[in-house]
N, C-alpha and C. Protein backbone atom coordinates (compact mmCIF):
# COMPACT_ATOMS: atom_id res chain seq x y z
N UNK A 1 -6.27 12.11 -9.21
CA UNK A 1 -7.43 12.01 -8.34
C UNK A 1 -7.06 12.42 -6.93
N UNK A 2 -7.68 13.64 -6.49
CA UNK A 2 -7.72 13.74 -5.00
C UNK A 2 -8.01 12.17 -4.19
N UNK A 3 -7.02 12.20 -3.29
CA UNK A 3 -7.07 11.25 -1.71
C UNK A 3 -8.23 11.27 -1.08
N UNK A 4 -8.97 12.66 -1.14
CA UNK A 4 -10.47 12.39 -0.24
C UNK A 4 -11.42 11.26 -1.30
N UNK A 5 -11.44 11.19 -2.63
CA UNK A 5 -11.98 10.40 -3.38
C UNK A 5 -11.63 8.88 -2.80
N UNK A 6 -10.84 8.71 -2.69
CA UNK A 6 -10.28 7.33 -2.26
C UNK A 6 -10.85 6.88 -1.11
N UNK A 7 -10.79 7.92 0.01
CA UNK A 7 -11.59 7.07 1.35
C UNK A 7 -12.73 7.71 2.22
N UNK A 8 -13.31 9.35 1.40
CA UNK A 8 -14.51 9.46 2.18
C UNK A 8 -15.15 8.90 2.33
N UNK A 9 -15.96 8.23 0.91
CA UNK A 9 -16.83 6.96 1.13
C UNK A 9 -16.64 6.13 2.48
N UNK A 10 -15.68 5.16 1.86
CA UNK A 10 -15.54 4.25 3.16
C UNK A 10 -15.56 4.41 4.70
N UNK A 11 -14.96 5.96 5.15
CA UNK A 11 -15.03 6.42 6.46
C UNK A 11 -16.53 6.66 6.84
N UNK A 12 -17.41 6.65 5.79
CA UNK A 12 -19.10 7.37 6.55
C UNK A 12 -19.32 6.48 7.51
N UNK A 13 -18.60 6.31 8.89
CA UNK A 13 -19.42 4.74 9.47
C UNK A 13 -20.08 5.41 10.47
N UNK A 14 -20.78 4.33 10.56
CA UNK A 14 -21.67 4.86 12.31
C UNK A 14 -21.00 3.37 13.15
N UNK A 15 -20.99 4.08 14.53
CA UNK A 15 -20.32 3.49 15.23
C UNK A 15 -21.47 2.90 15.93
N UNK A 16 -20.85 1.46 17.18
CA UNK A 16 -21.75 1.13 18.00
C UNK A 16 -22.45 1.75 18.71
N UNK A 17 -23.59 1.48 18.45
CA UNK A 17 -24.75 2.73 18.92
C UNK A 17 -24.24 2.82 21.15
N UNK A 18 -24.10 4.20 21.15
CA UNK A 18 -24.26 4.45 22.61
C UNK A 18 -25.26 5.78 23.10
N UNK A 19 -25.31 5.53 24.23
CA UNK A 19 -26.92 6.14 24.44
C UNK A 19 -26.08 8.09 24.12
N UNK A 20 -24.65 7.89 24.34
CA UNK A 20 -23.56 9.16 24.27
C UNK A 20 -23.71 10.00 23.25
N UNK A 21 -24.16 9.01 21.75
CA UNK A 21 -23.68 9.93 20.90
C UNK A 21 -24.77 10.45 19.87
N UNK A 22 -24.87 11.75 19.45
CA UNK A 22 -25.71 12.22 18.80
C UNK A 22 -25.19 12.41 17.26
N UNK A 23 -25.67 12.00 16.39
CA UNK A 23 -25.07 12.11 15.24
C UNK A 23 -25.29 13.19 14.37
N UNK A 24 -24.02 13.95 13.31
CA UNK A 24 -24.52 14.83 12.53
C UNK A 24 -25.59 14.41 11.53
N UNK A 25 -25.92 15.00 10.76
CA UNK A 25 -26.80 14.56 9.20
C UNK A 25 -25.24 14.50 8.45
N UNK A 26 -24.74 15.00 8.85
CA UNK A 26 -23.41 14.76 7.73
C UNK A 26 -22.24 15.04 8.45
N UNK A 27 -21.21 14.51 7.76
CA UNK A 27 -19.39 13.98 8.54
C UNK A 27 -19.22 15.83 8.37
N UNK A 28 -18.35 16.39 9.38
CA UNK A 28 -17.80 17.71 9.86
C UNK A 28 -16.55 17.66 9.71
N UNK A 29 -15.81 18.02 8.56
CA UNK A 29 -14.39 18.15 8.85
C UNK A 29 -13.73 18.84 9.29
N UNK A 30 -12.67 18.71 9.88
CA UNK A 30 -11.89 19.75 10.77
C UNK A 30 -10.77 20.41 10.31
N UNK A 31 -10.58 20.87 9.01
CA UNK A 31 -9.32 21.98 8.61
C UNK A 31 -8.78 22.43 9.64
N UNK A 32 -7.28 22.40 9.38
CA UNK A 32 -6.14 22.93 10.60
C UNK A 32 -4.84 22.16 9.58
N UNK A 33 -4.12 22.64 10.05
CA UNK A 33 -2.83 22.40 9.47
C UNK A 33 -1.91 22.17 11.03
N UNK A 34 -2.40 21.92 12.13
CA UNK A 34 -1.71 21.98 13.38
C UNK A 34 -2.33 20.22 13.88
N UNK A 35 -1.36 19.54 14.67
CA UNK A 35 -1.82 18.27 15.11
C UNK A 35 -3.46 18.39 15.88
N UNK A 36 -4.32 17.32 15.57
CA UNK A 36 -5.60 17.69 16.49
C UNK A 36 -5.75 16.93 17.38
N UNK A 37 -6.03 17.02 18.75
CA UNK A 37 -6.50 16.46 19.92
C UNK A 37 -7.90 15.89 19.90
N UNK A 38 -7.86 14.82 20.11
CA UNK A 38 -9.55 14.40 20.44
C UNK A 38 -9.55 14.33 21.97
N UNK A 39 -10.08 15.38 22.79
CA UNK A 39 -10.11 15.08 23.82
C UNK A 39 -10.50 14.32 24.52
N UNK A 40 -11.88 13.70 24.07
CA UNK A 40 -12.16 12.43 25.04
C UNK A 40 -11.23 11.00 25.13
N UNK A 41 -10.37 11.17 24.27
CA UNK A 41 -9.94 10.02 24.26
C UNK A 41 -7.99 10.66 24.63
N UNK A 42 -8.18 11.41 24.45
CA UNK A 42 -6.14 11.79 24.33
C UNK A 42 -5.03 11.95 23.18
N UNK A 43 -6.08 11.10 21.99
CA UNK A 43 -5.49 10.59 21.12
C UNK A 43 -5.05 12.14 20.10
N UNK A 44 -4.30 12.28 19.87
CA UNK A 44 -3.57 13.28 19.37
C UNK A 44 -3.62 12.99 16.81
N UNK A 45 -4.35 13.14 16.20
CA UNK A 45 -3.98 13.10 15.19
C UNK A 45 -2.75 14.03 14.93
N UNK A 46 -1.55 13.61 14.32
CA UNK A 46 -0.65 14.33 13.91
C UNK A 46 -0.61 14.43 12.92
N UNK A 47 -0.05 15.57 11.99
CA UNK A 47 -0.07 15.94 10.80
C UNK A 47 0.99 15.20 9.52
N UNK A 48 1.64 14.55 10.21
CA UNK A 48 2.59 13.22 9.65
C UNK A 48 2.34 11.96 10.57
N UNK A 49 2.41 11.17 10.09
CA UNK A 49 2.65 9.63 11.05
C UNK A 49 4.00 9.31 9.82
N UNK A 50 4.69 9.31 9.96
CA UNK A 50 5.98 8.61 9.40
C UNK A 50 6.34 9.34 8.04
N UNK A 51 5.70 8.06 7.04
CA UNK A 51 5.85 9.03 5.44
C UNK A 51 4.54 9.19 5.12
N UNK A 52 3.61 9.21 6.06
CA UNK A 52 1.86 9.97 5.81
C UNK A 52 1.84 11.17 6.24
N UNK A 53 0.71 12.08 5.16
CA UNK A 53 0.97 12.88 5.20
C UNK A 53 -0.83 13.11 5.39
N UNK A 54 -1.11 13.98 6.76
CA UNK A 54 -2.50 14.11 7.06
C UNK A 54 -2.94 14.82 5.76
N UNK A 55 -4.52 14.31 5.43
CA UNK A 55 -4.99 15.54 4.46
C UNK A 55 -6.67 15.84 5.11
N UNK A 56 -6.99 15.07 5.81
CA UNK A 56 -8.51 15.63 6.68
C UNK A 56 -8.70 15.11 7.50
N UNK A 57 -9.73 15.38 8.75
CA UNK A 57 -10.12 14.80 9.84
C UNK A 57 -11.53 15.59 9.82
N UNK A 58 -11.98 14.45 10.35
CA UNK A 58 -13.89 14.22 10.30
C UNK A 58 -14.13 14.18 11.17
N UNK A 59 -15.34 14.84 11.75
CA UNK A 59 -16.20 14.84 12.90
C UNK A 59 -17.38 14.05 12.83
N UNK A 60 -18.33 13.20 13.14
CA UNK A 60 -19.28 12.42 12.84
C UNK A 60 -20.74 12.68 13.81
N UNK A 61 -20.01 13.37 15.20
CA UNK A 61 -21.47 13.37 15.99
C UNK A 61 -21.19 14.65 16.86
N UNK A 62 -21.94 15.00 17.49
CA UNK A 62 -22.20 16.19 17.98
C UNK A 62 -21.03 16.67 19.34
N UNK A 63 -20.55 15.90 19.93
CA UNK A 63 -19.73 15.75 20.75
C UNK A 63 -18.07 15.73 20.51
N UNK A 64 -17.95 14.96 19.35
CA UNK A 64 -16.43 14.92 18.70
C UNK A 64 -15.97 13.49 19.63
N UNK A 65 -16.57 12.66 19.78
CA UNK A 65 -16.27 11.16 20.18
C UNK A 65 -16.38 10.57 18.77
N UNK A 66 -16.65 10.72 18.08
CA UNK A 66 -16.57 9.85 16.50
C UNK A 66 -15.51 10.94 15.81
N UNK A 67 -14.48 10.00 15.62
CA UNK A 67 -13.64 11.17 14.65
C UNK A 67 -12.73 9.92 14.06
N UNK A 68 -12.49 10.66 12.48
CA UNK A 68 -11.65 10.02 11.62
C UNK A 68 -10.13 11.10 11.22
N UNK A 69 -9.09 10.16 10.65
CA UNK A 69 -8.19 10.83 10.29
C UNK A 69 -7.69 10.11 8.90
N UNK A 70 -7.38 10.97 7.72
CA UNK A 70 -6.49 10.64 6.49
C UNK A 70 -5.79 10.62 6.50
N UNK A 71 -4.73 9.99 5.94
CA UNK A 71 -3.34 10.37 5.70
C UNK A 71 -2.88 9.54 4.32
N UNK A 72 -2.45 9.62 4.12
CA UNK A 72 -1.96 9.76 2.47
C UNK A 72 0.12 9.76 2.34
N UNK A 73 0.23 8.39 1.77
CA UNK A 73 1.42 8.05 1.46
C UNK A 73 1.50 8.31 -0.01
N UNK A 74 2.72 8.94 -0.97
CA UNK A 74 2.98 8.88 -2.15
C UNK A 74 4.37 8.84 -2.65
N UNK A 75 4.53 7.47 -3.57
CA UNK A 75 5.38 7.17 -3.98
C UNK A 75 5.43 7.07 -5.48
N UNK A 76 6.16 8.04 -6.41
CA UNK A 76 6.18 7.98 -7.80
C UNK A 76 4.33 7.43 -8.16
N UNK A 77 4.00 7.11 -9.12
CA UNK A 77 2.72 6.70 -9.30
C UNK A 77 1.91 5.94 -8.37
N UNK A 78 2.34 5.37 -7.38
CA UNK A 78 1.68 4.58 -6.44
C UNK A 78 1.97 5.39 -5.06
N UNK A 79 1.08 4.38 -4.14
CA UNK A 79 1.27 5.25 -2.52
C UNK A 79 0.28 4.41 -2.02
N UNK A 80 -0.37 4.84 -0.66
CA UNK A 80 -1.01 4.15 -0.17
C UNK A 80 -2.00 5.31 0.79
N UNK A 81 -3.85 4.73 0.58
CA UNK A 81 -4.37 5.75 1.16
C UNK A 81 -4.37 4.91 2.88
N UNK A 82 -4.20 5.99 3.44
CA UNK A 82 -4.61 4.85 5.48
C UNK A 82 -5.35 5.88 5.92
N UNK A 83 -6.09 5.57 7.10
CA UNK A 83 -7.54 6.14 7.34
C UNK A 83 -7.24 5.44 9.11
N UNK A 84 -7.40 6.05 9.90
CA UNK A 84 -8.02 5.69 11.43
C UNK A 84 -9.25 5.85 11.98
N UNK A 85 -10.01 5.27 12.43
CA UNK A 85 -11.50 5.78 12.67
C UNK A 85 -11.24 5.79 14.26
N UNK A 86 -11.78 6.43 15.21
CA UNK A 86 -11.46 5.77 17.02
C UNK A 86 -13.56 6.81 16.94
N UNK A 87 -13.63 5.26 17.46
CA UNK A 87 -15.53 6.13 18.37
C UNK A 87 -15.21 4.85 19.66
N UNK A 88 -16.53 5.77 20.16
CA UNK A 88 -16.69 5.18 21.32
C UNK A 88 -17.50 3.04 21.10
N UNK A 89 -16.85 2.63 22.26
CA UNK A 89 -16.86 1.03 22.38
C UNK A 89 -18.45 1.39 23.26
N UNK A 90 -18.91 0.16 22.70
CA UNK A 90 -20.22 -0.37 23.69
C UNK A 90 -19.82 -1.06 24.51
N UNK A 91 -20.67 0.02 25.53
CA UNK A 91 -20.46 -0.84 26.77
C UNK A 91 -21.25 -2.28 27.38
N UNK A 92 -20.84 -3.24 27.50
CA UNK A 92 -21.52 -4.20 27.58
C UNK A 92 -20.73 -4.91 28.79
N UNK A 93 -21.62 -6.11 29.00
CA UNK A 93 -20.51 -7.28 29.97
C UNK A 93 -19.62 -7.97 28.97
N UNK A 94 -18.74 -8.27 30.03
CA UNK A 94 -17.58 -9.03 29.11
C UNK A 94 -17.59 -10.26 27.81
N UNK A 95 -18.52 -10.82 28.80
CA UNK A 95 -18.69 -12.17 27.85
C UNK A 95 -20.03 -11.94 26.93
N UNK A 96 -19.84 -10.83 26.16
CA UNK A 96 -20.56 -10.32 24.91
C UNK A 96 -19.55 -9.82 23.85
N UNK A 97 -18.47 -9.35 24.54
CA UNK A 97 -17.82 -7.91 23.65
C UNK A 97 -17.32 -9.13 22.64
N UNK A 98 -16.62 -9.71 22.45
CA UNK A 98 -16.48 -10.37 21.01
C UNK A 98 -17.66 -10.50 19.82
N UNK A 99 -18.46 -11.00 20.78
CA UNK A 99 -19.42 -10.54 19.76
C UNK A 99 -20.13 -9.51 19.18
N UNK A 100 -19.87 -8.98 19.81
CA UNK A 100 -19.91 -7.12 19.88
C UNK A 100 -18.88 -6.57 18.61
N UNK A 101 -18.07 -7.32 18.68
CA UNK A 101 -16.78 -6.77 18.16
C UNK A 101 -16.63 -7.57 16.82
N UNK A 102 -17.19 -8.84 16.78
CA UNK A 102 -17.35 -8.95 15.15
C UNK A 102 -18.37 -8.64 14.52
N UNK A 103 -20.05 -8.06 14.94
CA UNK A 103 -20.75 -7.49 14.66
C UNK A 103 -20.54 -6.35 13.93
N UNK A 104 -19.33 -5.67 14.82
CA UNK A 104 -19.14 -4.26 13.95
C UNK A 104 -18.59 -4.63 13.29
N UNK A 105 -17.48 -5.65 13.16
CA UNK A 105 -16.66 -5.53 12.21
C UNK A 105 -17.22 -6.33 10.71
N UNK A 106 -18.24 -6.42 10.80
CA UNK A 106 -19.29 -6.95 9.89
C UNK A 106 -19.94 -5.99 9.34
N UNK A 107 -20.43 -4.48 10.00
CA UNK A 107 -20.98 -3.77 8.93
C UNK A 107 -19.66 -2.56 9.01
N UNK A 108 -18.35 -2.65 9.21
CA UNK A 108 -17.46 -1.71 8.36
C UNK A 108 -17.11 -2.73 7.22
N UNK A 109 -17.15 -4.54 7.33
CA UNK A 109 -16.91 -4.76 6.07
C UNK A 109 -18.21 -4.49 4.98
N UNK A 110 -19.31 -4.71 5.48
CA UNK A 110 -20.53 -4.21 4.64
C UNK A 110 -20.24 -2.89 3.99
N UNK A 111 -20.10 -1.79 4.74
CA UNK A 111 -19.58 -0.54 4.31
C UNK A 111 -18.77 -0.41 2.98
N UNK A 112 -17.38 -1.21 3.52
CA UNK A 112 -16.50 -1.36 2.62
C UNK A 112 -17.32 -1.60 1.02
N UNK A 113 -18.46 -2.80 1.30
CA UNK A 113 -18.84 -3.60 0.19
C UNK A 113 -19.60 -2.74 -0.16
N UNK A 114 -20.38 -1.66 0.26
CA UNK A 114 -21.27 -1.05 -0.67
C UNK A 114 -20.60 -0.14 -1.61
N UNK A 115 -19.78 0.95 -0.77
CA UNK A 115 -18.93 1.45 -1.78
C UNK A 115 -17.96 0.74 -2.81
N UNK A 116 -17.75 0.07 -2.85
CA UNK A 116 -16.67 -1.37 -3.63
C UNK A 116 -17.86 -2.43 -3.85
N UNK A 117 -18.52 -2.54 -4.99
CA UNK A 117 -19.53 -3.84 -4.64
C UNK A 117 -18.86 -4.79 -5.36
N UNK A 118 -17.78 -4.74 -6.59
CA UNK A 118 -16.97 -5.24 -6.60
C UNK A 118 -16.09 -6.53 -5.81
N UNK A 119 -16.10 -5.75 -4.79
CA UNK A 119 -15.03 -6.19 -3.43
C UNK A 119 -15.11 -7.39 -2.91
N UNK A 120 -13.88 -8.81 -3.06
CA UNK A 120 -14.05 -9.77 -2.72
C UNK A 120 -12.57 -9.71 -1.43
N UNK A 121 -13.33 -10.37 -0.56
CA UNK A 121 -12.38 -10.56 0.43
C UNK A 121 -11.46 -12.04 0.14
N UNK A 122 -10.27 -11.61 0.06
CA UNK A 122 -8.73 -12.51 0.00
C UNK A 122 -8.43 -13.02 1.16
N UNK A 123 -8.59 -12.88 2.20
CA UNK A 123 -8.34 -13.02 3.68
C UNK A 123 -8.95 -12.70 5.03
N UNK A 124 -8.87 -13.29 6.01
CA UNK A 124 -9.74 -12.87 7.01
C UNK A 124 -8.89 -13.22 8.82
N UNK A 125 -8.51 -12.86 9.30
CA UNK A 125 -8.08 -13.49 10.60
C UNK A 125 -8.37 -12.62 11.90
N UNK A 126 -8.51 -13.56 13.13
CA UNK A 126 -7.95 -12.78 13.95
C UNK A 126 -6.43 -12.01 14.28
N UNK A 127 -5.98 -10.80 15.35
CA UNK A 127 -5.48 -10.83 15.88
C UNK A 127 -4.89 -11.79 16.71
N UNK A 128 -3.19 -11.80 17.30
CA UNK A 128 -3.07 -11.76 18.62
C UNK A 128 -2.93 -10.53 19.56
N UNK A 129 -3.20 -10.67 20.91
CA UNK A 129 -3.71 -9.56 21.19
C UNK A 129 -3.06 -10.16 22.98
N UNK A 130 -3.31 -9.52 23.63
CA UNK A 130 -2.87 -9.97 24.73
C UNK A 130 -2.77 -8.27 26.17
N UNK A 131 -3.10 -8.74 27.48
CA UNK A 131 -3.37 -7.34 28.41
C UNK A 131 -2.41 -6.35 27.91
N UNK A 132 -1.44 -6.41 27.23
CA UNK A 132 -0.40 -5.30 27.26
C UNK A 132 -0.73 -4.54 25.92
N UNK A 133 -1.58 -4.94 25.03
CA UNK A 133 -1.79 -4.21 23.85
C UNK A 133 -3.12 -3.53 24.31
N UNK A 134 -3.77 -3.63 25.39
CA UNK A 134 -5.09 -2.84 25.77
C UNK A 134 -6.24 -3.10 24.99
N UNK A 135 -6.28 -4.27 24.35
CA UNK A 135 -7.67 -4.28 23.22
C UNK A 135 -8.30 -5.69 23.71
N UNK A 136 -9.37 -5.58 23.40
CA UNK A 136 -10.03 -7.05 23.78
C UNK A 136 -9.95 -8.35 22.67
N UNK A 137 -10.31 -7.83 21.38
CA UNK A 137 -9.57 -8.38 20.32
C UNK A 137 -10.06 -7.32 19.21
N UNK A 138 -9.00 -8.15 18.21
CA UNK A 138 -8.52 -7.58 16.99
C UNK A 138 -9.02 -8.64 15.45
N UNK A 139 -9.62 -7.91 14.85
CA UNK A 139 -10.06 -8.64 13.34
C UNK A 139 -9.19 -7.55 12.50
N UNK A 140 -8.79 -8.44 11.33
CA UNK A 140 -8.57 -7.70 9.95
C UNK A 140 -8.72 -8.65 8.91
N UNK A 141 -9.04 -7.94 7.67
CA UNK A 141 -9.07 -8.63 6.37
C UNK A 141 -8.88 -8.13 5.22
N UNK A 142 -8.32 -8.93 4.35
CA UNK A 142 -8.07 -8.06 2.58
C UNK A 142 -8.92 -8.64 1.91
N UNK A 143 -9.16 -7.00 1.16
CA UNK A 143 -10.62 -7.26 0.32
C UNK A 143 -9.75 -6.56 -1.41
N UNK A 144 -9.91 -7.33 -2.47
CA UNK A 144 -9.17 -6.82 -3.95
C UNK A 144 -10.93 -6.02 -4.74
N UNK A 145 -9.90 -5.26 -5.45
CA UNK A 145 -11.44 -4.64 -6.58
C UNK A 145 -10.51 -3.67 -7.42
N UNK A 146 -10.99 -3.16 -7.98
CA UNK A 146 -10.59 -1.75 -9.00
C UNK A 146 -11.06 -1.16 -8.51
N UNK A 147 -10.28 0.20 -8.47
CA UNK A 147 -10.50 1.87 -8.21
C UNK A 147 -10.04 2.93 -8.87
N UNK A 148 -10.16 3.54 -8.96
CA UNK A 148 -9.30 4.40 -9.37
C UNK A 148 -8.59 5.11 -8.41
N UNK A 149 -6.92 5.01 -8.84
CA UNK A 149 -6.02 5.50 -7.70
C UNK A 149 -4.82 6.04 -7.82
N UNK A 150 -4.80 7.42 -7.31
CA UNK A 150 -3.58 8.05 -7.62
C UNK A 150 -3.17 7.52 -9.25
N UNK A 151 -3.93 7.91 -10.54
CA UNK A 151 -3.73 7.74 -11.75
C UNK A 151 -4.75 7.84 -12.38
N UNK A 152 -4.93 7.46 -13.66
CA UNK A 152 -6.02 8.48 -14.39
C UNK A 152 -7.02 7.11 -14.84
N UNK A 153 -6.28 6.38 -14.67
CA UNK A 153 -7.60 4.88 -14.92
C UNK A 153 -7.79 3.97 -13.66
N UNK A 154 -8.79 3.45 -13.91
CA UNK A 154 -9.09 2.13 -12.61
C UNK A 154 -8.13 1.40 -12.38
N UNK A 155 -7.81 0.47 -11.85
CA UNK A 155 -6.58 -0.68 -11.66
C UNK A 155 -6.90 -1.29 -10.56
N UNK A 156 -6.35 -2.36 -10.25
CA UNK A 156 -6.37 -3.37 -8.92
C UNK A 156 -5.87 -2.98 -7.82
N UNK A 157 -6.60 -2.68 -6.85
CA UNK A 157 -6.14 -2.65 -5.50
C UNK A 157 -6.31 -3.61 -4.43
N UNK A 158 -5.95 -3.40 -3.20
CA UNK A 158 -5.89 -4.20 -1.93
C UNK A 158 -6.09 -3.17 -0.72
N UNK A 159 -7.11 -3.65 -0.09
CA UNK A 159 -7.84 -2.71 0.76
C UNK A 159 -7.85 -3.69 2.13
N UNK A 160 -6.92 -2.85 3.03
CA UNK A 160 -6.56 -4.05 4.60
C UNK A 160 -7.35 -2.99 5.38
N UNK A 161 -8.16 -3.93 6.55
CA UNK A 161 -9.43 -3.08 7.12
C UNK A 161 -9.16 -3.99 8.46
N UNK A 162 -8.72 -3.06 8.97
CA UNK A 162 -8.71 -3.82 11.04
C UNK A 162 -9.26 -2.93 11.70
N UNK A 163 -9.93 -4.07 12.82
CA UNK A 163 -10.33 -3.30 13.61
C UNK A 163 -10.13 -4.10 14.83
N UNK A 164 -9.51 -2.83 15.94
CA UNK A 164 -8.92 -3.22 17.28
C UNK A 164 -10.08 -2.84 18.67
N UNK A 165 -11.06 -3.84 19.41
CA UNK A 165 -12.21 -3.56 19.91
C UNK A 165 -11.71 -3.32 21.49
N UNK A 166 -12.73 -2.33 22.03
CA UNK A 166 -12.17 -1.98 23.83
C UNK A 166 -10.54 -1.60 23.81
N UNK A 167 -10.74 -1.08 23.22
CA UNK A 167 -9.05 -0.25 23.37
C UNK A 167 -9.24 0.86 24.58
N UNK A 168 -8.42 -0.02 25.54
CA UNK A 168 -8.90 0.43 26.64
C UNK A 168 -9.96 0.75 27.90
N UNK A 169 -10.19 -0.19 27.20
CA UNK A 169 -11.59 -0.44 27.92
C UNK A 169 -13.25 0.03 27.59
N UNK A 170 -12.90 1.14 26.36
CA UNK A 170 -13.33 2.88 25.99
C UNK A 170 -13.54 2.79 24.50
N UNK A 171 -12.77 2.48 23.59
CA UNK A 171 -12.90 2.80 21.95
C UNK A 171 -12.83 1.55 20.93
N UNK A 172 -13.10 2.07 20.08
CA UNK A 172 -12.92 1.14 19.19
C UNK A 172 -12.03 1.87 17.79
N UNK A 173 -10.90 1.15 17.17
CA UNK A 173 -10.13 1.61 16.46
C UNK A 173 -10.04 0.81 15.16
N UNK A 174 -10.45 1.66 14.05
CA UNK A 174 -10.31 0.87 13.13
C UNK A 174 -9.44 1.75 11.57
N UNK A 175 -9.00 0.99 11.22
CA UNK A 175 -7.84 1.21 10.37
C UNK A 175 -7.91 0.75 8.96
N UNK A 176 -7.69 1.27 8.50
CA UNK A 176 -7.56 0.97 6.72
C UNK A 176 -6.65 1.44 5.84
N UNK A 177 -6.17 0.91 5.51
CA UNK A 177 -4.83 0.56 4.25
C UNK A 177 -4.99 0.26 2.96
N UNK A 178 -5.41 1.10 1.39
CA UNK A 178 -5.36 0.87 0.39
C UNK A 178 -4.22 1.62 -0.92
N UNK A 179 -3.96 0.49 -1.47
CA UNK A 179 -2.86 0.54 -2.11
C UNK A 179 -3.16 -0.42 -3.56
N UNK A 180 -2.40 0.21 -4.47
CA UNK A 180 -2.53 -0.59 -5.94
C UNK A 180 -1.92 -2.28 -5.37
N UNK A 181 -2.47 -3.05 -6.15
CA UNK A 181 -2.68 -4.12 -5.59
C UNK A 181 -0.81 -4.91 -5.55
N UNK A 182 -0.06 -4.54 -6.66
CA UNK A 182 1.37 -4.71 -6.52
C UNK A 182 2.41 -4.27 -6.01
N UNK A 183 1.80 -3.38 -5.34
CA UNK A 183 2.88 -2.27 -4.44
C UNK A 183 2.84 -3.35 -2.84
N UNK A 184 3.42 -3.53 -2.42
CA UNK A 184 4.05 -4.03 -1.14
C UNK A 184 3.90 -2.78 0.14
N UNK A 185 2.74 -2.58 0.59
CA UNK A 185 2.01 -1.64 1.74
C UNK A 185 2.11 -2.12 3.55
N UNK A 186 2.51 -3.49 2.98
CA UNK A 186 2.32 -4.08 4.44
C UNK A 186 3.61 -3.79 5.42
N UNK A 187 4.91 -2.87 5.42
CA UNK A 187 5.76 -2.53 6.33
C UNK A 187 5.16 -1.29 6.93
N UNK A 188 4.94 -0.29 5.64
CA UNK A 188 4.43 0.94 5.82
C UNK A 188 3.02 1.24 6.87
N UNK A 189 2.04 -0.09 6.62
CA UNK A 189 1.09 0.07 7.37
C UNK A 189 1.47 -0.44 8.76
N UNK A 190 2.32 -1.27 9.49
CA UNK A 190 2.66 -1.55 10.15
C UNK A 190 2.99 -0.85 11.03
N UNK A 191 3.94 -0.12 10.25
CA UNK A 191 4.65 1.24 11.39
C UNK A 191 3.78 2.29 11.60
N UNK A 192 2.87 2.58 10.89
CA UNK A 192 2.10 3.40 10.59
C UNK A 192 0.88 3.20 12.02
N UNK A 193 0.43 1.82 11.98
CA UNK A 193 -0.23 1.44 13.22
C UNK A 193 0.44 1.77 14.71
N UNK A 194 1.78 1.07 14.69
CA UNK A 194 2.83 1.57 15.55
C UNK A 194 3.03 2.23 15.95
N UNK A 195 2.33 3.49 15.06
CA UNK A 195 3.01 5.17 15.74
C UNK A 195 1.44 5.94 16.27
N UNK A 196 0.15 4.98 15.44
CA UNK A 196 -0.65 6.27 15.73
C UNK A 196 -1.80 5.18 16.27
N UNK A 197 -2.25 4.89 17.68
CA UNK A 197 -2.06 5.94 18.76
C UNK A 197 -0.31 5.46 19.34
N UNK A 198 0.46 6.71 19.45
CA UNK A 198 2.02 5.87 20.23
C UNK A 198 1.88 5.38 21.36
N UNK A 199 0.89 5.34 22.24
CA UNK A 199 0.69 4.52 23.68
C UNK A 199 0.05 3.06 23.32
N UNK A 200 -0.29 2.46 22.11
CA UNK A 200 -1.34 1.76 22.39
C UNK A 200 -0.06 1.07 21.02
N UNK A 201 0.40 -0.39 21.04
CA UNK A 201 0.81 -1.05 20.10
C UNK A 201 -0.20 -2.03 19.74
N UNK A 202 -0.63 -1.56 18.96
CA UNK A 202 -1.62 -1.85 17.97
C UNK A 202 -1.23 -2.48 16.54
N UNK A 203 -0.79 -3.33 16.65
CA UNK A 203 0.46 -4.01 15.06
C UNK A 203 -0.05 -5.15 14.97
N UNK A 204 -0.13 -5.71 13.88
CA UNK A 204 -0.69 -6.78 13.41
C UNK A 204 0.88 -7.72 13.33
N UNK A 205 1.31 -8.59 14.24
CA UNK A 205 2.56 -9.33 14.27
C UNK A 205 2.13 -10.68 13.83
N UNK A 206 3.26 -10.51 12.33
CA UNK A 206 2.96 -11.69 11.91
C UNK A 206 4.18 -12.95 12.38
């Protein structure tokens, strides 16, 4: 099974509505085989992050402020699909953005659930987070189901979905990690966060 099977679905998101962004009728991918720049933000997709290996990047609105990136780990029959989303943060006053920020993170888990209706969530927490990581806060959670993945039948997976809010005052970053449910993903995604964006440590420290 092609890797785009694994996480186009889940990437279709629409971001917090800003008066900025105009949306396609449909996600724009960006073929290149060279690292891509999102300029509004700096953020550089590279064509490896460690042992990922890019396979698409998505455009979502008319401007190129909504953009996603794939990347794709493979190990003998197993691997792990990871996905970055960065759009633009709503701007609001301060003493909203949490709530701002589990709102969204309420319909990327909805998202999650439509494509997966399956999908029961195993876990749920905040971040710690603090001025030097640049985010206002941080949610993630594991959600289990069958998919079919990297193999020719369905099987159990584990699908880790964070999202890091006001990154920087400016974006919102959200991340996803799926892997057969016995494979051990959680170093790989770690570093993996670690490296992409490399200015912004963005790691879930347990």
């Amino acid at each position: 099974m092609k890797f785009l099977c694994v996480w186009s679905l889940a990437l279709a998101l629409a971001a917090c509505g800003t008066a900025e962004v105009k949306y396609l009728a449909q996600a724009q991918p960006i073929w290149s085989d060279q690292p891509y720049l999102h300029k509004p933000s700096g953020l550089v997709f590279p064509t490896n992050v460690g042992d990922f290996g890019r396979v698409l990047v998505l455009q979502y609105d008319e401007g190129g402020l909504d953009v996603s990136g794939g990347y794709d780990f493979r190990a003998a029959a197993d691997g792990i699909a990871a996905a970055i989303h960065l759009y633009p943060a709503a701007q609001t006053a301060a003493d909203t953005r949490d709530n701002l920020c589990r709102q969204d993170f309420a319909r990327r888990e909805q998202e999650l659930r439509r494509a997966h209706p399956d999908a029961h969530k195993t876990a749920e927490r905040d971040l710690p987070h603090s001025q030097v990581d640049q985010f206002n806060l941080g949610i993630m959670a594991s959600f289990a189901y069958d998919q079919l993945f990297f193999g020719a039948t369905p099987g159990p997976v584990r699908s880790d979905l964070y999202l890091f809010c006001d990154v920087g005052g400016k974006w919102q970053f959200e991340y996803r990690f799926t892997a057969p449910r016995d494979f051990d993903a959680a170093a790989r995604a770690a570093d993996f966060m670690a490296k992409l964006p490399p200015a912004l440590p963005l790691r879930d420290r347990r």
